[in-house]
C-alpha atoms as a PDB file:
ATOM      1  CA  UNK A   1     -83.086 104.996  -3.649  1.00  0.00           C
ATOM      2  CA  UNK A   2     -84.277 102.248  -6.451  1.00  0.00           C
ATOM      3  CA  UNK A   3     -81.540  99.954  -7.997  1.00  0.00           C
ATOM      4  CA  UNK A   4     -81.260 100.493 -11.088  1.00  0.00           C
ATOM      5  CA  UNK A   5     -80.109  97.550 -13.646  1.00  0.00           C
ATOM      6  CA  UNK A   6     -76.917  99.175 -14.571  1.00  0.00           C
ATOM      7  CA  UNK A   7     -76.078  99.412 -10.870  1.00  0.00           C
ATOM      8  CA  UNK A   8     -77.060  96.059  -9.703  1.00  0.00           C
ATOM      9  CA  UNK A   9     -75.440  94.703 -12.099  1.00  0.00           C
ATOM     10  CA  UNK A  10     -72.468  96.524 -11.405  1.00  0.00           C
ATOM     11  CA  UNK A  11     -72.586  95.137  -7.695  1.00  0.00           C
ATOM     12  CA  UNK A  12     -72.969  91.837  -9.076  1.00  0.00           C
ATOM     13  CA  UNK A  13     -70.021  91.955 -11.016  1.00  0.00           C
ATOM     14  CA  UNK A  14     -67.826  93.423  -7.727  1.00  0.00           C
ATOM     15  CA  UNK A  15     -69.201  90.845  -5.597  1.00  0.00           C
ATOM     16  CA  UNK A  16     -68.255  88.098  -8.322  1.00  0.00           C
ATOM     17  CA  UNK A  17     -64.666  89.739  -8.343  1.00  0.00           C
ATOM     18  CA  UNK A  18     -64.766  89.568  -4.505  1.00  0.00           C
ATOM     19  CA  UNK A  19     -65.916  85.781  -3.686  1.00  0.00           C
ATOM     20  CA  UNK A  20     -64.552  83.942  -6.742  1.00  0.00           C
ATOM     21  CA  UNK A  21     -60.585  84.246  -7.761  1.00  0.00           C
ATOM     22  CA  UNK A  22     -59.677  83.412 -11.102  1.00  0.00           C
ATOM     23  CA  UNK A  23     -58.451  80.014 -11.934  1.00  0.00           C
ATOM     24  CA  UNK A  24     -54.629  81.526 -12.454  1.00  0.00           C
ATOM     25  CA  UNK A  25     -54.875  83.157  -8.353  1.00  0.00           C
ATOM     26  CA  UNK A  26     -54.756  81.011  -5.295  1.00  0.00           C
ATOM     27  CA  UNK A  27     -55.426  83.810  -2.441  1.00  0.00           C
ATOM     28  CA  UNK A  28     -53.302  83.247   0.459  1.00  0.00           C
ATOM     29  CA  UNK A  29     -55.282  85.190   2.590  1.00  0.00           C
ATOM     30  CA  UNK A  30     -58.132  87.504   2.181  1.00  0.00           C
ATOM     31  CA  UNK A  31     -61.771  86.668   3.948  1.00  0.00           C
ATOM     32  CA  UNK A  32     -60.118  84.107   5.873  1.00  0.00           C
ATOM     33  CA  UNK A  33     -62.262  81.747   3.721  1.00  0.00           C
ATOM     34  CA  UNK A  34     -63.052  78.128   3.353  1.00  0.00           C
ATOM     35  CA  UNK A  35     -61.774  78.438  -0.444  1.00  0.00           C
ATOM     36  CA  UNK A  36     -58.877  79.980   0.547  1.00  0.00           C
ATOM     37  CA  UNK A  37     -55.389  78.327   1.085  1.00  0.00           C
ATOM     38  CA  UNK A  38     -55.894  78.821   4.743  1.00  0.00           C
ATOM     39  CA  UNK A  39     -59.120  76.494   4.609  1.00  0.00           C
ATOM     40  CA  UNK A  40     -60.681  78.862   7.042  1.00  0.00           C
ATOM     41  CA  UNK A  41     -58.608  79.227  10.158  1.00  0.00           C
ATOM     42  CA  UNK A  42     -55.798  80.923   8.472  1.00  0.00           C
ATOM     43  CA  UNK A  43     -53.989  82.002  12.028  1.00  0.00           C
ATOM     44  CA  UNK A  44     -53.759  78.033  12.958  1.00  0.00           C
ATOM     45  CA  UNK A  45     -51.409  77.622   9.889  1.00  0.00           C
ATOM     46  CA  UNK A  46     -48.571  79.626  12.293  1.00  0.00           C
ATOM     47  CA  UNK A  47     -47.299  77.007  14.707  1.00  0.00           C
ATOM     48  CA  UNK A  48     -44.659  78.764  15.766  1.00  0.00           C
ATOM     49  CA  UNK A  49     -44.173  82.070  17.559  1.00  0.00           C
ATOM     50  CA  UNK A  50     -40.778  84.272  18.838  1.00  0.00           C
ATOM     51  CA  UNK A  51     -41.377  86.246  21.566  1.00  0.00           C
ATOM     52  CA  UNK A  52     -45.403  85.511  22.376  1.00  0.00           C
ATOM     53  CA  UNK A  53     -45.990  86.777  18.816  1.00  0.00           C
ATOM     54  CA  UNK A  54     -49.911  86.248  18.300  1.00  0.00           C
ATOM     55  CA  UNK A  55     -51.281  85.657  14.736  1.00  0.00           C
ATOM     56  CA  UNK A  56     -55.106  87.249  15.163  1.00  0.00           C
ATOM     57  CA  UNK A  57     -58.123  87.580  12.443  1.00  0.00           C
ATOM     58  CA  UNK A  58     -59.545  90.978  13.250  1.00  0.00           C
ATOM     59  CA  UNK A  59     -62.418  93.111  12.065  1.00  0.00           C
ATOM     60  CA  UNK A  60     -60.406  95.963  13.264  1.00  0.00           C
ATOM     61  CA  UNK A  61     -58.505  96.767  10.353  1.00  0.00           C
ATOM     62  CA  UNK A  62     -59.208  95.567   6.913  1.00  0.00           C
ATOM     63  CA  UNK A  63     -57.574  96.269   3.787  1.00  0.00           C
ATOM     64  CA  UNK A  64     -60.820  94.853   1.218  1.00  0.00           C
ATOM     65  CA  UNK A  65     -63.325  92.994   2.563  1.00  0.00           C
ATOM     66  CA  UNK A  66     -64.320  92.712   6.709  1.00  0.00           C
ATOM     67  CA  UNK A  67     -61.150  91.061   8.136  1.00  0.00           C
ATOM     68  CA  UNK A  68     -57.278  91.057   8.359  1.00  0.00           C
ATOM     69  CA  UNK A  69     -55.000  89.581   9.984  1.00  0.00           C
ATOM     70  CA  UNK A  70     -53.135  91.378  12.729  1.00  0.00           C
ATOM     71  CA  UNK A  71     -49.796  89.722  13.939  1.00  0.00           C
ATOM     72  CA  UNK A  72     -47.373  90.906  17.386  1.00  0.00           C
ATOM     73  CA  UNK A  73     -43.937  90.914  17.606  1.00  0.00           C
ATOM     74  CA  UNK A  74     -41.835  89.300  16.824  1.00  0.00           C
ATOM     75  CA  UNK A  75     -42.677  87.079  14.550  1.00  0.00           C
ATOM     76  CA  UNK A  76     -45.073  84.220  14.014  1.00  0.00           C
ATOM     77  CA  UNK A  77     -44.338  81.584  11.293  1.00  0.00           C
ATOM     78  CA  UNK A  78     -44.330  77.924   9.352  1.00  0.00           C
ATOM     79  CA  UNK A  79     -41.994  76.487   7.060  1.00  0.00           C
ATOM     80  CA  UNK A  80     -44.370  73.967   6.398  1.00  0.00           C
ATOM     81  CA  UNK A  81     -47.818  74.910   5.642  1.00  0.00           C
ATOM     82  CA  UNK A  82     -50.800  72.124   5.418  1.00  0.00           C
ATOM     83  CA  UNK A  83     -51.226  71.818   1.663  1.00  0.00           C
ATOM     84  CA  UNK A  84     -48.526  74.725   0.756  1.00  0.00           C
ATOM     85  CA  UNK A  85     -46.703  73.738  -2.580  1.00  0.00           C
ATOM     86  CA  UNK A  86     -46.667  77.095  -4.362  1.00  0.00           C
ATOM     87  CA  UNK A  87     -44.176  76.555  -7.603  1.00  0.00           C
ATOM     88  CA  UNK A  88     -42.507  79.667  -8.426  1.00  0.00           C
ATOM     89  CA  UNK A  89     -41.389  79.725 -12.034  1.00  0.00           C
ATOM     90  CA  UNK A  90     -40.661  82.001 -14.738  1.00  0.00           C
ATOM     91  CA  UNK A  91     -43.477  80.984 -16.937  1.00  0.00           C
ATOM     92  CA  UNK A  92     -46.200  79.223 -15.156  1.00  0.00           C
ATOM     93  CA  UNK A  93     -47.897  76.837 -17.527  1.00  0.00           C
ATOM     94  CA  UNK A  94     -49.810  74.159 -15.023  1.00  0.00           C
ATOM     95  CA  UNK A  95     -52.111  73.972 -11.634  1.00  0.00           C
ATOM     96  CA  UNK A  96     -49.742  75.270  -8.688  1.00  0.00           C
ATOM     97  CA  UNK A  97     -47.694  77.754 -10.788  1.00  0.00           C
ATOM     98  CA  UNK A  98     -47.572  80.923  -9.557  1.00  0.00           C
ATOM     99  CA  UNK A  99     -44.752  84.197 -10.594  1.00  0.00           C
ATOM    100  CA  UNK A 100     -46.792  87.178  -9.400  1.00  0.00           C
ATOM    101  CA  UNK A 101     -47.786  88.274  -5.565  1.00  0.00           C
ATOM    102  CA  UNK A 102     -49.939  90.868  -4.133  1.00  0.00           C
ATOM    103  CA  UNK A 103     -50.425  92.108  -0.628  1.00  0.00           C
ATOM    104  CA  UNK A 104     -51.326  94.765   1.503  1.00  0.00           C
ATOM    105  CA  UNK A 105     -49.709  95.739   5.078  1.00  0.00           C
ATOM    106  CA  UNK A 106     -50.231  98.373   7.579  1.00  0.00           C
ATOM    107  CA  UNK A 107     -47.773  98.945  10.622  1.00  0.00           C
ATOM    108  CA  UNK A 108     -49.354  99.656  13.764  1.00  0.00           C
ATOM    109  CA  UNK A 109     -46.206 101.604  15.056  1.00  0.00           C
ATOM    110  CA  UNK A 110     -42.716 100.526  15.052  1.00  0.00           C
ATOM    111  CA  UNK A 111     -40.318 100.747  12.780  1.00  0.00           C
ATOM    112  CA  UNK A 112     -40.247  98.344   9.971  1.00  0.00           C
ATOM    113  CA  UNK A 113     -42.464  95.394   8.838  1.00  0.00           C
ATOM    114  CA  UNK A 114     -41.775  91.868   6.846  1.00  0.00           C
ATOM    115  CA  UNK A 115     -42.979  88.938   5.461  1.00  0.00           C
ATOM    116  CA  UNK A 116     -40.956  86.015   4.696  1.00  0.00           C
ATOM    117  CA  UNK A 117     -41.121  82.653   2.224  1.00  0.00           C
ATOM    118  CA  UNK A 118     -39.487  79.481   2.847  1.00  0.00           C
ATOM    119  CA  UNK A 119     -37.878  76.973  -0.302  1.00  0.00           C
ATOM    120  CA  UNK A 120     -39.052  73.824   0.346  1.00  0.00           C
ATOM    121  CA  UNK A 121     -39.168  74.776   4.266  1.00  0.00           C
ATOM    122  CA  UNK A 122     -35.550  76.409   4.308  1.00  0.00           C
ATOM    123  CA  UNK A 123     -36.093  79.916   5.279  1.00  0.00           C
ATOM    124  CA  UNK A 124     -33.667  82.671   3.577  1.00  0.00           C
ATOM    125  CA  UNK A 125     -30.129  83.007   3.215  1.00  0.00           C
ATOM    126  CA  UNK A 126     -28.161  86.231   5.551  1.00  0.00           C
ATOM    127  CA  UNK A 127     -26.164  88.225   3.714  1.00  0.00           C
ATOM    128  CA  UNK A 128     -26.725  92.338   3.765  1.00  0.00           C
ATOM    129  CA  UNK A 129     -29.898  93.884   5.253  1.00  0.00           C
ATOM    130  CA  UNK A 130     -31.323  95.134   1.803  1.00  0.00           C
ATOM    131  CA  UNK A 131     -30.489  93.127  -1.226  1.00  0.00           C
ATOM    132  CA  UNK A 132     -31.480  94.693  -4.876  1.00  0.00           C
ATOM    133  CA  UNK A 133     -33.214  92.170  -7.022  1.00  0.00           C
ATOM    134  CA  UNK A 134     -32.365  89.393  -8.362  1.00  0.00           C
ATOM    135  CA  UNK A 135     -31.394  88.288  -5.033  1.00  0.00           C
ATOM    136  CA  UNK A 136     -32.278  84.487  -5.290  1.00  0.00           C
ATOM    137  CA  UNK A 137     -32.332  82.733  -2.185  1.00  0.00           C
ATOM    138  CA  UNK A 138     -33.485  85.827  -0.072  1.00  0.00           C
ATOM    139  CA  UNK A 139     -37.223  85.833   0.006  1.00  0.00           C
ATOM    140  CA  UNK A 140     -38.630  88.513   1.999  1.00  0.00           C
ATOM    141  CA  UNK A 141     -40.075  91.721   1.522  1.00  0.00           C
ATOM    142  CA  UNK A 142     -39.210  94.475   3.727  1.00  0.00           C
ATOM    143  CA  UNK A 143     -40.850  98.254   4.807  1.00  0.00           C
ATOM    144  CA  UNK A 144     -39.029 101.121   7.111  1.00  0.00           C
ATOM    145  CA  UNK A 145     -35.541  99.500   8.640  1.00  0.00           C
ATOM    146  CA  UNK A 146     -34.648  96.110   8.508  1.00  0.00           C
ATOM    147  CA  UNK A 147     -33.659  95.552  12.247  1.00  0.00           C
ATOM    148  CA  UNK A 148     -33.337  92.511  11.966  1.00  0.00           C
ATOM    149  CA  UNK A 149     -30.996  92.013   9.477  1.00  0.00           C
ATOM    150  CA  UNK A 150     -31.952  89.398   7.219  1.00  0.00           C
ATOM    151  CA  UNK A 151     -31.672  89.346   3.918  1.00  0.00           C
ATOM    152  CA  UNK A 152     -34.501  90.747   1.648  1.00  0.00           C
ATOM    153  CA  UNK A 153     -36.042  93.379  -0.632  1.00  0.00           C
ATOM    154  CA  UNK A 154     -36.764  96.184   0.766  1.00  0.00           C
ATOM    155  CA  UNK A 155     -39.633  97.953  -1.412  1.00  0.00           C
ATOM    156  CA  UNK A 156     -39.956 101.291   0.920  1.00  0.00           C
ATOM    157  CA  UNK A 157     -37.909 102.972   3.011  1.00  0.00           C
ATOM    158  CA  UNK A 158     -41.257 104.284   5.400  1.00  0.00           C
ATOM    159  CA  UNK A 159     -43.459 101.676   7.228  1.00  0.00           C
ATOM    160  CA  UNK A 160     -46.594 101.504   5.909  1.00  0.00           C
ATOM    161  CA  UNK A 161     -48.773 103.934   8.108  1.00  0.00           C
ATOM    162  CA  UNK A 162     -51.780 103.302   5.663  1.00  0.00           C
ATOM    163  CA  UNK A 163     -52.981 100.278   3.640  1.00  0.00           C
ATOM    164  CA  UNK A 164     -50.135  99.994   0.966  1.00  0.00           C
ATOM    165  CA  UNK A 165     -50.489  97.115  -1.654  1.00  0.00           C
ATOM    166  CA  UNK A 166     -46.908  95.596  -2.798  1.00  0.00           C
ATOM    167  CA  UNK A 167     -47.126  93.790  -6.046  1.00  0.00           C
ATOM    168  CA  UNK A 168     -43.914  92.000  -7.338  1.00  0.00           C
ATOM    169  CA  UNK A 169     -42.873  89.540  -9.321  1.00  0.00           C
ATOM    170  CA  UNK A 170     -41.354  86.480  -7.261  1.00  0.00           C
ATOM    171  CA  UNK A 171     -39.707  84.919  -9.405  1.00  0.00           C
ATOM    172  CA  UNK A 172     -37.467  88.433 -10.894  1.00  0.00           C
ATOM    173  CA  UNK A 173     -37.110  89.569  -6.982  1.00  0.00           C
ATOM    174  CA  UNK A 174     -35.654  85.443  -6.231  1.00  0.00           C
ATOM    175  CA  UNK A 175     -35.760  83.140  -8.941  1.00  0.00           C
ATOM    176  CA  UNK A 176     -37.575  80.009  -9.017  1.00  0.00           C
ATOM    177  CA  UNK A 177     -38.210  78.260  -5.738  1.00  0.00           C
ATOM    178  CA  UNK A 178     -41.513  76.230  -4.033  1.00  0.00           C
ATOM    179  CA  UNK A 179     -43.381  78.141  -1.589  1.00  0.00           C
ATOM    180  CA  UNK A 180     -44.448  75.733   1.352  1.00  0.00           C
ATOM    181  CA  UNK A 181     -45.153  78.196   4.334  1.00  0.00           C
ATOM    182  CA  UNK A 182     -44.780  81.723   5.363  1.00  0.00           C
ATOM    183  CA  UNK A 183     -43.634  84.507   8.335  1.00  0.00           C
ATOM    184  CA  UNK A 184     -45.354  87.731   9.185  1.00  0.00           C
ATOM    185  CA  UNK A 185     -42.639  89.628  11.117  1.00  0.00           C
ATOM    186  CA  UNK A 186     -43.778  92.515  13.053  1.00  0.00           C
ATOM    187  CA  UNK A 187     -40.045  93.506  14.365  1.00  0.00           C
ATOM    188  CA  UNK A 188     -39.688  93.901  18.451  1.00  0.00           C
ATOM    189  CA  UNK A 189     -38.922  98.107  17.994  1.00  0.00           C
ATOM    190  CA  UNK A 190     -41.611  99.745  20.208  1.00  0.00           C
ATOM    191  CA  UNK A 191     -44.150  98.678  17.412  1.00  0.00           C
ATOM    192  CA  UNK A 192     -48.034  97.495  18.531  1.00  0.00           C
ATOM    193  CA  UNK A 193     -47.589  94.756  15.474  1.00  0.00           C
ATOM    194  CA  UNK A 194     -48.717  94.671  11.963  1.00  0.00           C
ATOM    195  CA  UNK A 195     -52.142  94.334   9.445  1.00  0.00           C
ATOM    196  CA  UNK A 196     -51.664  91.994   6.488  1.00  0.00           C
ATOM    197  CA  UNK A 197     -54.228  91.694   4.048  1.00  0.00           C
ATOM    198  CA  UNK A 198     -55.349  90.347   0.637  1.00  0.00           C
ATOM    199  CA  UNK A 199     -52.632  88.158   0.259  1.00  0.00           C
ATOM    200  CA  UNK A 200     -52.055  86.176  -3.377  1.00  0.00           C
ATOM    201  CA  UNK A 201     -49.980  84.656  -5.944  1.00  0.00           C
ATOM    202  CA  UNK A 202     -51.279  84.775  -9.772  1.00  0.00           C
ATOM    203  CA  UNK A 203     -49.289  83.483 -12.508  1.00  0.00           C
ATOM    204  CA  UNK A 204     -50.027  86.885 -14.747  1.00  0.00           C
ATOM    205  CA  UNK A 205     -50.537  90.818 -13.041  1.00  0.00           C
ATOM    206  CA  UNK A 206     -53.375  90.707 -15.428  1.00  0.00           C
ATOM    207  CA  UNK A 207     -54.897  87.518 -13.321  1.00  0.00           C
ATOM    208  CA  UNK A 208     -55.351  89.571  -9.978  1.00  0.00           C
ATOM    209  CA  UNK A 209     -59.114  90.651  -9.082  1.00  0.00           C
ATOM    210  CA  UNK A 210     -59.838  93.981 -10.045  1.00  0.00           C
ATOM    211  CA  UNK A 211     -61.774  94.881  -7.262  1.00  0.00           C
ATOM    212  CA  UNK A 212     -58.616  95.559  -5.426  1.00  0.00           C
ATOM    213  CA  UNK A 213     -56.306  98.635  -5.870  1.00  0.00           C
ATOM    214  CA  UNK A 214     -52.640  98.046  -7.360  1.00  0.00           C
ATOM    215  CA  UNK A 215     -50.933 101.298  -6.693  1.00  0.00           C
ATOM    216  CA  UNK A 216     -48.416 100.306  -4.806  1.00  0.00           C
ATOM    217  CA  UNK A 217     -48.322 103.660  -2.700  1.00  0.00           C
ATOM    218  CA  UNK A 218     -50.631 106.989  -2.750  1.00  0.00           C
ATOM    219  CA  UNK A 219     -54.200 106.581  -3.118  1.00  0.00           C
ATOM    220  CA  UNK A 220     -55.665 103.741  -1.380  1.00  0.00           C
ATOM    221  CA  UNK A 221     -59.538 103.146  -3.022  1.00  0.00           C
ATOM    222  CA  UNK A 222     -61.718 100.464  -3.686  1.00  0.00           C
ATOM    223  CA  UNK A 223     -64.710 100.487  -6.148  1.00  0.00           C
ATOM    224  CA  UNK A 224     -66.944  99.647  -3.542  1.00  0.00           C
ATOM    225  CA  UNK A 225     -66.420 103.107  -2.180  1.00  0.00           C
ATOM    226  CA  UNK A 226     -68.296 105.098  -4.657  1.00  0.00           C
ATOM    227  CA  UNK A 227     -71.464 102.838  -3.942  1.00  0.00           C
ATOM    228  CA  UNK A 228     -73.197 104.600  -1.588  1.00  0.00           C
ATOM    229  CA  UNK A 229     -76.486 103.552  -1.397  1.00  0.00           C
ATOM    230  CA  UNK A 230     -78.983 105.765   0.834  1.00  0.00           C
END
């Protein structure tokens, strides 16, 4: 089949949402990327590990793109990233200000999945399994049961079987803090571990690439699916 114009210059635009993010979106994670705030080696950012976890780029699974990152219980983790200094702030005005994040997760059995934020490398405060926003000084998101039973937001009652996204807004969910590291926490509850993908803070929704979905359950597309070139 010829390209048309109108179609390669559709695929240029996708590919320009794809490999540049807009100067209001640091991506966490995505392509495991040199421009990315994992500088390329994303899984060597998690020094530490409870119960063997293993922090793995895979082509396995992938949310958008080729690659995610697939993570064993129970958790792996890093209250102090290399470079991590993530403001979060009502109303981001300069570089490093962030109130929005996006990701996507998929649980490869188990029961529940998490990821967690530390404050300046102190990791959340304890108080009920499922907290209802604003619950400042919490930070974690939470899918299925909370086993565990620290403190977070728990945005679904099911584990994510598919690819769900999970948008929020970080600083209505725990109020202003300064993002310096981050857990992946596949609980230890029969569960083969869990797929996180297209990870990333913008300081508007409207800021996030639009080559990504942003349902936040249901129907999990990309535009790349409807071009099918034979």
């Amino acid at each position: 089949m010829k390209l048309t114009f109108g179609l390669i210059s559709i695929i240029a635009l996708l590919i320009s949402f794809t490999m540049v993010s807009n100067a209001d979106v640091i991506i966490l994670f995505d392509e495991d990327a040199k421009n990315e705030a994992g500088a390329g080696n994303f899984s060597a950012l998690f020094v530490s590990h409870d119960a063997g976890s293993t922090v793995t780029v895979t082509n396995k699974q992938a949310f958008s793109g080729k690659v995610s990152v697939f993570v064993t219980p129970s958790q792996s983790y890093n209250n102090q990233m290399t470079n991590w200094r993530y403001s979060i702030v009502e109303n981001p005005t300069g570089k490093g200000e962030y109130r929005y994040i996006r990701f996507a997760w998929k649980a490869d059995g188990g029961t529940g999945v998490m990821i967690q934020f530390p404050d300046n490398g102190a990791w959340g405060a304890v108080t009920t399994p499922c907290v209802n926003p604003p619950a400042p000084g919490t930070r974690r998101y939470i899918a299925g049961t909370n086993v565990t039973g620290w403190s977070g937001v728990c945005v679904d009652k099911e584990i994510p079987k598919q690819w769900i996204v999970v948008e929020r807004d970080l600083f209505a969910d725990f109020g202003s803090f300064t993002m310096t590291g981050m857990a992946l926490t596949p609980f230890s509850d029969g569960g083969a571990g869990d797929y996180y993908d297209a990870i990333m803070l913008a300081s508007k929704k409207t800021e996030f690439p639009k080559v990504y979905p942003v349902e936040p359950r249901g129907k999990i597309a990309t535009l790349w699916s409807s071009l099918k070139i034979n």
